[in-house]
C-alpha atoms as a PDB file:
ATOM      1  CA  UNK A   1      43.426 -17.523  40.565  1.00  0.00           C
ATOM      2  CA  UNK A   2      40.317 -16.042  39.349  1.00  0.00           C
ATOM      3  CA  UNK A   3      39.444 -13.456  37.230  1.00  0.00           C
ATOM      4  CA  UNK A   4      37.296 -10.485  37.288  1.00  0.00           C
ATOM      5  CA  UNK A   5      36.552  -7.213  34.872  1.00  0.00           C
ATOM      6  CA  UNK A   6      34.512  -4.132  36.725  1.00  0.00           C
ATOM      7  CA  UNK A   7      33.310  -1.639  33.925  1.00  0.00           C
ATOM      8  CA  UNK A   8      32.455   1.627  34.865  1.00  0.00           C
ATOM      9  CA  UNK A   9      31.625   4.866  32.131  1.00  0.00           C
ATOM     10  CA  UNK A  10      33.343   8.338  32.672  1.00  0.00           C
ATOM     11  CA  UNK A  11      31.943  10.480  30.259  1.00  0.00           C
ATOM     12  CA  UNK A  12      32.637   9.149  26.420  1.00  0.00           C
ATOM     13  CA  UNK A  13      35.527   6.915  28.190  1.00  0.00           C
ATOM     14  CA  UNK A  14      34.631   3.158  29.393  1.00  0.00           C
ATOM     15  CA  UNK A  15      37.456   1.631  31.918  1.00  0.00           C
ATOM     16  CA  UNK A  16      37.276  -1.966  32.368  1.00  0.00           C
ATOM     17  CA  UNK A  17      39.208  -3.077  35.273  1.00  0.00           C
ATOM     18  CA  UNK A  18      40.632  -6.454  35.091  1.00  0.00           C
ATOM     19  CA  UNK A  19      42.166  -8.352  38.184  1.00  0.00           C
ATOM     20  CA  UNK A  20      43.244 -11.799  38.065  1.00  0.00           C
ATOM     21  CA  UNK A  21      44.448 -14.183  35.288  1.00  0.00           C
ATOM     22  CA  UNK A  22      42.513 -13.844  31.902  1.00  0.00           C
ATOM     23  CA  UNK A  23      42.376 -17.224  30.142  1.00  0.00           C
ATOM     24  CA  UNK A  24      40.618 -19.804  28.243  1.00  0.00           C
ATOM     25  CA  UNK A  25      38.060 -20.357  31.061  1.00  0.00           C
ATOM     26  CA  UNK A  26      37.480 -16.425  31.879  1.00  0.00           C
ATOM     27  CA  UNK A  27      37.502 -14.909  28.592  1.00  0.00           C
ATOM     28  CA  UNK A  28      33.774 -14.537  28.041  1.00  0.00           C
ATOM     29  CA  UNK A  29      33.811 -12.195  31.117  1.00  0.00           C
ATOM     30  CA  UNK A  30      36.024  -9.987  29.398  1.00  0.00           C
ATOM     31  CA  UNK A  31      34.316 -10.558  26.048  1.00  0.00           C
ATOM     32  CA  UNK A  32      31.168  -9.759  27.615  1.00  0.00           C
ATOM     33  CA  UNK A  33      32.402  -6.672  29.280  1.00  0.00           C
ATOM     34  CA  UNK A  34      33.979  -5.201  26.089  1.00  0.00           C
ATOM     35  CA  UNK A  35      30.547  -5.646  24.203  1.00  0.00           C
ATOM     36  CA  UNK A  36      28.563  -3.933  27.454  1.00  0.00           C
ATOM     37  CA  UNK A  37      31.147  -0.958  26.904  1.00  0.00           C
ATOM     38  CA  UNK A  38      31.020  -0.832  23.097  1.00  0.00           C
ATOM     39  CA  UNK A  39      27.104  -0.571  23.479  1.00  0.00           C
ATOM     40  CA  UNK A  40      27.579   2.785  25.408  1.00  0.00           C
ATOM     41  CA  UNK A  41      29.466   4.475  22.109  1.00  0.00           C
ATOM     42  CA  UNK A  42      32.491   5.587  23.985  1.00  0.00           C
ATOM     43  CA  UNK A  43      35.323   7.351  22.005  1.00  0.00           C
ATOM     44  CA  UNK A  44      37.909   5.606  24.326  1.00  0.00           C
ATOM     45  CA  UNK A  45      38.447   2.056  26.020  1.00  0.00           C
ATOM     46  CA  UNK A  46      40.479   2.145  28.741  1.00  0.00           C
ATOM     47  CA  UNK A  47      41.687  -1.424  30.264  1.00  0.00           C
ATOM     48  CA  UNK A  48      43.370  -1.181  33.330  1.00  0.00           C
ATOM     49  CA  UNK A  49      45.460  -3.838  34.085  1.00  0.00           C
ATOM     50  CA  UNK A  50      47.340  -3.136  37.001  1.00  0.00           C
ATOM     51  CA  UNK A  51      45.990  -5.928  38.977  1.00  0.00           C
ATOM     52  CA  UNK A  52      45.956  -8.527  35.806  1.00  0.00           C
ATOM     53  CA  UNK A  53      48.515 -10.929  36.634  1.00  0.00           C
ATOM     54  CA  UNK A  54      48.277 -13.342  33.500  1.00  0.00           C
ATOM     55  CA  UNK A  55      47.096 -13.022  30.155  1.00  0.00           C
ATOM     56  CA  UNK A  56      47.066 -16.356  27.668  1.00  0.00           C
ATOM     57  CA  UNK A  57      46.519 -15.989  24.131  1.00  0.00           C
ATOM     58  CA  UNK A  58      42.567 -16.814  24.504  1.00  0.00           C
ATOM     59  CA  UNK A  59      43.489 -12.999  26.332  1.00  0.00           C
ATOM     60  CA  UNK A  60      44.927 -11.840  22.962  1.00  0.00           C
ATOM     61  CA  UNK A  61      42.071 -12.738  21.125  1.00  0.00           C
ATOM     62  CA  UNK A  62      39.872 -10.950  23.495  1.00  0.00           C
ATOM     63  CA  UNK A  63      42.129  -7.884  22.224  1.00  0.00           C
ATOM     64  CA  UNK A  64      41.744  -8.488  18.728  1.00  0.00           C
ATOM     65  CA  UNK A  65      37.523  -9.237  19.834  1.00  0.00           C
ATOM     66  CA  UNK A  66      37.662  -5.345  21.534  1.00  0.00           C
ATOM     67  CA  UNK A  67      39.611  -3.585  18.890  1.00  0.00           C
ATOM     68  CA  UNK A  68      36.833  -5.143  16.061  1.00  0.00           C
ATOM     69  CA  UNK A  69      34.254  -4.226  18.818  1.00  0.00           C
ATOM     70  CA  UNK A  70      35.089  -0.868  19.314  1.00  0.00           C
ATOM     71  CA  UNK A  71      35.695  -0.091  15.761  1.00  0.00           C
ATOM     72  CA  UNK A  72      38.530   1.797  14.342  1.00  0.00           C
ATOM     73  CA  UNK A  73      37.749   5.553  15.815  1.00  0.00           C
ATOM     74  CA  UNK A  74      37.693   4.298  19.346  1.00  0.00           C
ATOM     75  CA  UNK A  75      41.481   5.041  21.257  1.00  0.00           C
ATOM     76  CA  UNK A  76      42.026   1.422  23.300  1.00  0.00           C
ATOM     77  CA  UNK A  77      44.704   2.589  25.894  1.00  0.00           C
ATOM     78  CA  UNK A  78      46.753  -0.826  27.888  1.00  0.00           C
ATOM     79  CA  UNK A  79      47.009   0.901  30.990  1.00  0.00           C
ATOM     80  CA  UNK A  80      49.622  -0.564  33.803  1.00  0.00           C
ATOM     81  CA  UNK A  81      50.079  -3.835  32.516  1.00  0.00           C
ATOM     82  CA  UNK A  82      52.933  -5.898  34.122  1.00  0.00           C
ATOM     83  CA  UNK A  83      56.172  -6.842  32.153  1.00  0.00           C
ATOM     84  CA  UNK A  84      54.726 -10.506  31.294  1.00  0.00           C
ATOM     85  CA  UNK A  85      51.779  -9.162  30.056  1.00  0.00           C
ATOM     86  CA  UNK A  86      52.866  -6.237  28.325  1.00  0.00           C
ATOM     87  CA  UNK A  87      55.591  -9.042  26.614  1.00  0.00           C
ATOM     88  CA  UNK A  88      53.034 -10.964  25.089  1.00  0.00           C
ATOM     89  CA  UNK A  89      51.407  -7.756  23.492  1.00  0.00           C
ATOM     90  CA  UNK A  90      54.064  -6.639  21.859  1.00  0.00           C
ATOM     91  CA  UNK A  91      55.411  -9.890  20.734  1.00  0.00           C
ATOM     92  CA  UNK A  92      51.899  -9.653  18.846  1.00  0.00           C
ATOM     93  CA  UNK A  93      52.802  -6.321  17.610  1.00  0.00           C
ATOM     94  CA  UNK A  94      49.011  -5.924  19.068  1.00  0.00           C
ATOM     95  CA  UNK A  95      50.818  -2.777  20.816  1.00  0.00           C
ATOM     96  CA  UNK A  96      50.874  -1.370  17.372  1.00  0.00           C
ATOM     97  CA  UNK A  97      46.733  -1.233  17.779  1.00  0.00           C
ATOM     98  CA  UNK A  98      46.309   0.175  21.301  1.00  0.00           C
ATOM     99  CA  UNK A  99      48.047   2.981  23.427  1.00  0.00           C
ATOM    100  CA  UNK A 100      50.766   1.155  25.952  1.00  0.00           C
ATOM    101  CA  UNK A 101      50.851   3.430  29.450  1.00  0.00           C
ATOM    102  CA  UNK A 102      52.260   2.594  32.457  1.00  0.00           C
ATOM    103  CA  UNK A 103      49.086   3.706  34.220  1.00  0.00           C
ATOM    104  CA  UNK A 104      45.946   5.508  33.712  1.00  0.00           C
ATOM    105  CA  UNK A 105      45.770   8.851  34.394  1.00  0.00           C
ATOM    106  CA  UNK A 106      41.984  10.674  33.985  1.00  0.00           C
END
């Protein structure tokens, strides 16, 4: 399955959309997409995940990458991540770090 993250800027909010299966061989793409979005200064990073349908840990570190990206003042929200994935973030205790939601809501 392939991967793909979409990044588009609402305001002071970036959304990355990720669809796909986020691993070893597509984590630059994400990793590129977080740095695009921490150039703009936003005060929030929203992934959405509803269409992410695998996430390895080279996806965890790409986590870890956006929340040192970002910086500390920026809200990361985990937006509509399946069970699976939303398992392997909390087994991190990475969910301690980011805002779990079901979905996004503007």
């Amino acid at each position: 399955m392939s991967f793909s993250a979409t990044l588009t800027i609402d305001g002071s909010t970036a959304l990355l959309t990720l669809q796909g299966e986020l691993d070893a061989t597509t984590a630059a793409t994400f990793f590129a997409q977080v740095s695009e979005a921490a150039a703009g200064g936003p005060s929030r990073l929203v992934l959405i995940m509803d269409e992410l349908a695998y996430m390895s840990s080279a996806g965890l570190r790409g986590l870890v990458f956006a929340r040192q990206k970002m910086g500390e003042g920026v809200e990361i929200v985990v937006a509509g991540a399946n069970k699976s994935v939303a398992q392997t973030i909390r087994l991190t205790g990475f969910d301690q770090s980011v805002v779990m939601s079901e979905r996004y809501l503007a």
